[in-house]
Protein backbone atom coordinates (compact mmCIF):
# COMPACT_ATOMS: atom_id res chain seq x y z
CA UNK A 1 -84.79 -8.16 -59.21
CA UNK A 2 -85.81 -10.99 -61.63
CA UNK A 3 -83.69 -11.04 -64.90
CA UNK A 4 -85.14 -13.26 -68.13
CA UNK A 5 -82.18 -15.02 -68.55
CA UNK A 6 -82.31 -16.11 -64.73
CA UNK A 7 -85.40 -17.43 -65.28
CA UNK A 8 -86.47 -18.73 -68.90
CA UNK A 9 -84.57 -18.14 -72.21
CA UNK A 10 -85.63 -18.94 -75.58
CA UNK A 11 -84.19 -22.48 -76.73
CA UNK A 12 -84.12 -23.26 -80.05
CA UNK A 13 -87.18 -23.44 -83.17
CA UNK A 14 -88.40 -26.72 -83.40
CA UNK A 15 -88.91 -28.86 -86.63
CA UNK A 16 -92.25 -29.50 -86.01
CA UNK A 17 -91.95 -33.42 -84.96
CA UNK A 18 -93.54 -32.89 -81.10
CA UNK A 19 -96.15 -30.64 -82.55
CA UNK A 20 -97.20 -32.90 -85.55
CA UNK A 21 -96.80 -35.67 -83.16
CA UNK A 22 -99.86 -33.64 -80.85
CA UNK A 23 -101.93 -33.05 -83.83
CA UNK A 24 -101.92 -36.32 -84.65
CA UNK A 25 -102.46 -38.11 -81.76
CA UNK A 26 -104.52 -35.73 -79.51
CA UNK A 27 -107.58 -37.46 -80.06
CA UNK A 28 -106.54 -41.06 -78.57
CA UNK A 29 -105.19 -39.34 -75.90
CA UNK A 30 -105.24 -41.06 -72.60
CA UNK A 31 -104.11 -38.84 -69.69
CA UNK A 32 -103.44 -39.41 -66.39
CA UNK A 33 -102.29 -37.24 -63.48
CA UNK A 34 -98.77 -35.47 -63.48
CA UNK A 35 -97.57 -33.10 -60.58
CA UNK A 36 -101.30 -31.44 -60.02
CA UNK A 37 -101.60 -31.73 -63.55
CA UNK A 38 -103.32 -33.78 -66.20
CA UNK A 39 -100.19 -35.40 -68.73
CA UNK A 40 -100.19 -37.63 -71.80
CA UNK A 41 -96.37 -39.17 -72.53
CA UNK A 42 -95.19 -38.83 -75.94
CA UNK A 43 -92.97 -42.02 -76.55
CA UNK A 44 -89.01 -41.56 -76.10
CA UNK A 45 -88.37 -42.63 -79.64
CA UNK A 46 -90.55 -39.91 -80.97
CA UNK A 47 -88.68 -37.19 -78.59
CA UNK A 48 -85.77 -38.51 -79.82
CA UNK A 49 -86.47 -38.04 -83.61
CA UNK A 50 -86.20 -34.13 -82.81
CA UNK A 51 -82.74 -33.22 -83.67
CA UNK A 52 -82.09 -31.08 -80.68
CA UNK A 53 -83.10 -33.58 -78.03
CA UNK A 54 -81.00 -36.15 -79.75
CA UNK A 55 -78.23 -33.98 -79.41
CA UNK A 56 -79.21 -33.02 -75.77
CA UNK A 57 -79.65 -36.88 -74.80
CA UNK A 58 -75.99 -37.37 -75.67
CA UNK A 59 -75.10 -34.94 -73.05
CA UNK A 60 -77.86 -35.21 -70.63
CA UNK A 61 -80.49 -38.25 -70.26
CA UNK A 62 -83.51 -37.61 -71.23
CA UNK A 63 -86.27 -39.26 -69.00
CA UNK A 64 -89.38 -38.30 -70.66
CA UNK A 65 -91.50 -35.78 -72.29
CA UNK A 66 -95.12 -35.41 -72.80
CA UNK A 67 -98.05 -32.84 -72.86
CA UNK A 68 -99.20 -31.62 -69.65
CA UNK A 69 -103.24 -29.65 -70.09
CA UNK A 70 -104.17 -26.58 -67.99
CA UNK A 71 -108.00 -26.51 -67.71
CA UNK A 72 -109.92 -23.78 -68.80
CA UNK A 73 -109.83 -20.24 -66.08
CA UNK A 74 -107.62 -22.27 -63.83
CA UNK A 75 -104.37 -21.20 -62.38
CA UNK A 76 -101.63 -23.40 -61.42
CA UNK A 77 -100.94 -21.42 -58.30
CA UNK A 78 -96.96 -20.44 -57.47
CA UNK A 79 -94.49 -23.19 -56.54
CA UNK A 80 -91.02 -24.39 -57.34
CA UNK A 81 -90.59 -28.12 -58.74
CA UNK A 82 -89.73 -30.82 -56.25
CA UNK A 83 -87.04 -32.30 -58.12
CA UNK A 84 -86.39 -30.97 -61.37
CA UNK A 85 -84.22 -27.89 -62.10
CA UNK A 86 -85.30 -27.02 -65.39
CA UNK A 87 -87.65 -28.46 -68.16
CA UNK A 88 -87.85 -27.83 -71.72
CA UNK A 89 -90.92 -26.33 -72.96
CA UNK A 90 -93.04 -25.57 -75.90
CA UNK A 91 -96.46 -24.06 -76.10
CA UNK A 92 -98.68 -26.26 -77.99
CA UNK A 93 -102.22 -24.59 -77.81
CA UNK A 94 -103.25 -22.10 -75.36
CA UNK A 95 -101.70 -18.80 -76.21
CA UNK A 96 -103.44 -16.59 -73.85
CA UNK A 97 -102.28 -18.76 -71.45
CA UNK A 98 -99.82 -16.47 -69.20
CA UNK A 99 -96.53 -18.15 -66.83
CA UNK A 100 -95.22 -15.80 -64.75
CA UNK A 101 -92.09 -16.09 -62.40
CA UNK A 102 -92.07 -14.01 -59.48
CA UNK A 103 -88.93 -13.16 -56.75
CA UNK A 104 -88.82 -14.59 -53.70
CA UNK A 105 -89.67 -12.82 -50.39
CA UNK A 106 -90.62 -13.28 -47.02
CA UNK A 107 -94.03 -14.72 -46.56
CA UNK A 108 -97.09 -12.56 -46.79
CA UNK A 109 -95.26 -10.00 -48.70
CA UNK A 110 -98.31 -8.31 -50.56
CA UNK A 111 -96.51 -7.02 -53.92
CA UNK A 112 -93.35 -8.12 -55.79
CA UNK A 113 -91.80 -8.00 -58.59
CA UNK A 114 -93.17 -10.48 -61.81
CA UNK A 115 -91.58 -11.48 -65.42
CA UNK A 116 -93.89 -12.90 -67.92
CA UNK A 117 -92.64 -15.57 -70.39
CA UNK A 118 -94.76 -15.17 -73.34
CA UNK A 119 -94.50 -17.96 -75.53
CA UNK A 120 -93.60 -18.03 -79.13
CA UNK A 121 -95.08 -20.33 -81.47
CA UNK A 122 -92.24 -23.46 -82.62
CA UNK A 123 -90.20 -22.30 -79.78
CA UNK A 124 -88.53 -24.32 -77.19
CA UNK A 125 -88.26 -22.91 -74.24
CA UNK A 126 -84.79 -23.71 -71.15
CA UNK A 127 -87.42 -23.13 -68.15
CA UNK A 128 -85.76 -22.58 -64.24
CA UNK A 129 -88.26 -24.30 -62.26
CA UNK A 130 -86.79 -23.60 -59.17
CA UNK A 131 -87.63 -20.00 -59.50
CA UNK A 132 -91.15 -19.40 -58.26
CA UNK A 133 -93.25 -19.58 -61.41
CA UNK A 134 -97.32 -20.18 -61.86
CA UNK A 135 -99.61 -20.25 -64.88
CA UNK A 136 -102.85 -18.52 -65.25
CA UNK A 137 -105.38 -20.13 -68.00
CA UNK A 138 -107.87 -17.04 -68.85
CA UNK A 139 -108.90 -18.76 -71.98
CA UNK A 140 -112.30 -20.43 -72.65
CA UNK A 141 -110.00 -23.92 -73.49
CA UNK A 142 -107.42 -25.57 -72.42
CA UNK A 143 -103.85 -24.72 -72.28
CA UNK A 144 -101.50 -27.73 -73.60
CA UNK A 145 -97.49 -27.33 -73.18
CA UNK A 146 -94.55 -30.11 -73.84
CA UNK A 147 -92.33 -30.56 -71.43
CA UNK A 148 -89.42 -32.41 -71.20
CA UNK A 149 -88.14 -34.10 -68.37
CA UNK A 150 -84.42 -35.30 -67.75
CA UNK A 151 -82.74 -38.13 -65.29
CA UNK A 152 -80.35 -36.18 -63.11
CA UNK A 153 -82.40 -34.02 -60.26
CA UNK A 154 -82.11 -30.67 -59.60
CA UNK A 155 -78.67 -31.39 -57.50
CA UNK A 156 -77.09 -32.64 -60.80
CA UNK A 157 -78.32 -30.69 -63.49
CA UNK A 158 -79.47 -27.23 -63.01
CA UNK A 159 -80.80 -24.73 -65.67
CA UNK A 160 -77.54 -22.77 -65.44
CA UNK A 161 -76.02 -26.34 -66.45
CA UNK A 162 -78.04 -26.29 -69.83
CA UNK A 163 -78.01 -22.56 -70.53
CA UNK A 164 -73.93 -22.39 -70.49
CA UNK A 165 -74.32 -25.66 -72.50
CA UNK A 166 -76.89 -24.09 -75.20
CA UNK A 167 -74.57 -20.87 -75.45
CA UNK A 168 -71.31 -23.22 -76.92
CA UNK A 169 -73.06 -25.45 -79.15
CA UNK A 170 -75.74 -24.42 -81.65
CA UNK A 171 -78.14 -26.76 -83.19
């Protein structure tokens, strides 16, 4: 049976810095294609300037971050990441956007069990994505979500990693 904390846990608020950064530059965006998706990269320096990913990148390298965009009544259908363990998110625009995780079964197996993550507004987000996890966009726009990317693969740094991590230090 899927348990939240398994699978996505609230993070920490932010201070506003990626946000403002996406307001203020969404208009010269130029995107280009990132794992089936469409991603702009928000410069390291800028990640940086948020206090909890400067205390994060002393800890665990940070590779990059950036804003990945969900057309409009698409679905990015279920999967697991290739390489990455966990991500950091944040919801930028897009709230009736839904992510679901789902257990894993046999093949063909017709119903199973399903935990919504329903994103807060300011809130990071410690996301396992190597549970099975897809996003359905319902909306009549697009859904846009940071997402923060680190060196070490899934082998080396697992959500479990970062959640034990989060619970001793605060920010």
């Amino acid at each position: 049976m899927l348990q939240q904390e398994n699978c996505y846990c609230e993070f920490f608020d932010t201070s506003k810095i990626i946000q403002n950064y996406f307001e203020n530059n969404k208009s010269k965006m130029t995107w280009v294609a990132v794992r089936n998706f469409m991603g702009w990269q928000i410069p390291i320096d800028v990640i940086l300037k948020e206090p909890l990913f400067f205390k994060i990148n002393q800890k665990f390298k940070i590779l990059r971050g950036g804003v990945l965009r969900l057309e409009k009544n698409k679905i990015y259908n279920w999967h697991k990441d290739e390489k990455r363990g966990l991500a950091i998110n944040m919801l930028l625009s897009g709230r009736g956007c839904h992510t679901i995780f789902g257990e894993e079964s046999e093949k063909f197996r017709i119903q199973y069990d399903i935990l919504e993550l329903k994103y807060q507004p300011k809130k990071f987000y410690l996301f396992n994505t190597q549970i099975e996890h897809c996003v359905i966009n319902f909306n009549e726009q697009e859904r846009y979500l940071f997402s923060l990317e680190f060196e070490q693969e899934m082998h080396n740094l697992s959500y479990e990693t970062l959640l034990h991590w989060k619970k001793q230090f605060s920010v």
